[in-house]
Protein backbone atom coordinates (compact mmCIF):
# COMPACT_ATOMS: atom_id res chain seq x y z
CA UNK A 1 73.05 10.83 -32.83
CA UNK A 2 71.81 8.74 -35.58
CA UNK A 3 70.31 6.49 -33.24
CA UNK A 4 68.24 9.16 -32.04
CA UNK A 5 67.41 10.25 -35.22
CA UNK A 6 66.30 6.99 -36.48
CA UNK A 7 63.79 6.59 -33.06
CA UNK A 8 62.37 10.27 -33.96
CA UNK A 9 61.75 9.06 -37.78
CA UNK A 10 60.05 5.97 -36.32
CA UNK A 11 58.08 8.08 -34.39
CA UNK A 12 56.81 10.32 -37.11
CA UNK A 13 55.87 7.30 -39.07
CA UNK A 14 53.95 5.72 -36.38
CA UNK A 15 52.18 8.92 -36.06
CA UNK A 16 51.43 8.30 -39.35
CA UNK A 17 50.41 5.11 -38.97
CA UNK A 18 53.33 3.64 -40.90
CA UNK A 19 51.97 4.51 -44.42
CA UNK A 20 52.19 6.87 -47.64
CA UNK A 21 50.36 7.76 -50.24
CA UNK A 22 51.40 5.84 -53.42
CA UNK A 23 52.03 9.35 -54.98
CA UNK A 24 53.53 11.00 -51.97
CA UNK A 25 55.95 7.77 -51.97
CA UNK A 26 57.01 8.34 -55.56
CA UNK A 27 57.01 12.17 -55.55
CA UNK A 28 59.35 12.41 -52.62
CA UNK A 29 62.62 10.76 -52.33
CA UNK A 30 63.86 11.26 -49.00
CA UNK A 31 62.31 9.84 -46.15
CA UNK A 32 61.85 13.09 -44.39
CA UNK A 33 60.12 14.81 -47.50
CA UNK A 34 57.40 11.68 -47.88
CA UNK A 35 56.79 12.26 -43.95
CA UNK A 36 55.64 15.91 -43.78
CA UNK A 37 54.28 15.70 -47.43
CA UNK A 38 51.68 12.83 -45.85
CA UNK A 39 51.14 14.85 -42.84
CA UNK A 40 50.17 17.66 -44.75
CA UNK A 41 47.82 15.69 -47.08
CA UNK A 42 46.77 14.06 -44.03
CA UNK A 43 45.86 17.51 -42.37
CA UNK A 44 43.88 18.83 -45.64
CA UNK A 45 41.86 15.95 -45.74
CA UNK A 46 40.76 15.97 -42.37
CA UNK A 47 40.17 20.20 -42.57
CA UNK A 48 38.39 18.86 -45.64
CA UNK A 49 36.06 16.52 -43.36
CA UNK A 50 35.48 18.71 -40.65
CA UNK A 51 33.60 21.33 -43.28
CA UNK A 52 31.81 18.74 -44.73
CA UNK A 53 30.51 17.55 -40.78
CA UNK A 54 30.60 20.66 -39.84
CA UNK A 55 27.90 21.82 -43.01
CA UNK A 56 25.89 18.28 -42.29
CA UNK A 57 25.73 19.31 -38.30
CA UNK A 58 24.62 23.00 -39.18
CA UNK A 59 21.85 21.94 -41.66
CA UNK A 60 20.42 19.38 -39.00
CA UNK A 61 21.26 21.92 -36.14
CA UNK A 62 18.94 24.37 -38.46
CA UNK A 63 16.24 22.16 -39.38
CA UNK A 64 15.24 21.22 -35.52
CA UNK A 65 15.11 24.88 -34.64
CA UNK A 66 12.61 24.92 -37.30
């Protein structure tokens, strides 16, 4: 069991690609915690980027239908 355990939190980590935030790390004290906080800050950031391309791809797609 904790074998299997152990592969799945490798897993999630990897997905992660094996890092934290330095103030998800010390905010959260169990592995588990640090792993979906990052995944979660990793998700807002990238919902953060796709607006931002999303506003840059709308103002060109608007200017060349000028």
């Amino acid at each position: 069991m904790t074998s299997m355990l152990d592969e799945r939190l490798a897993r999630a980590l990897e997905l992660l690609g094996n890092t934290f935030d330095p103030e998800i790390e010390e905010s959260f004290p169990a592995l588990e915690e640090r792993i979906l906080a990052q995944a979660l800050e990793n998700v807002e950031r990238a919902e953060h980027r796709l607006r931002e391309i999303q506003e840059l791809v709308g103002d060109v797609a608007l200017a060349s239908s000028r």
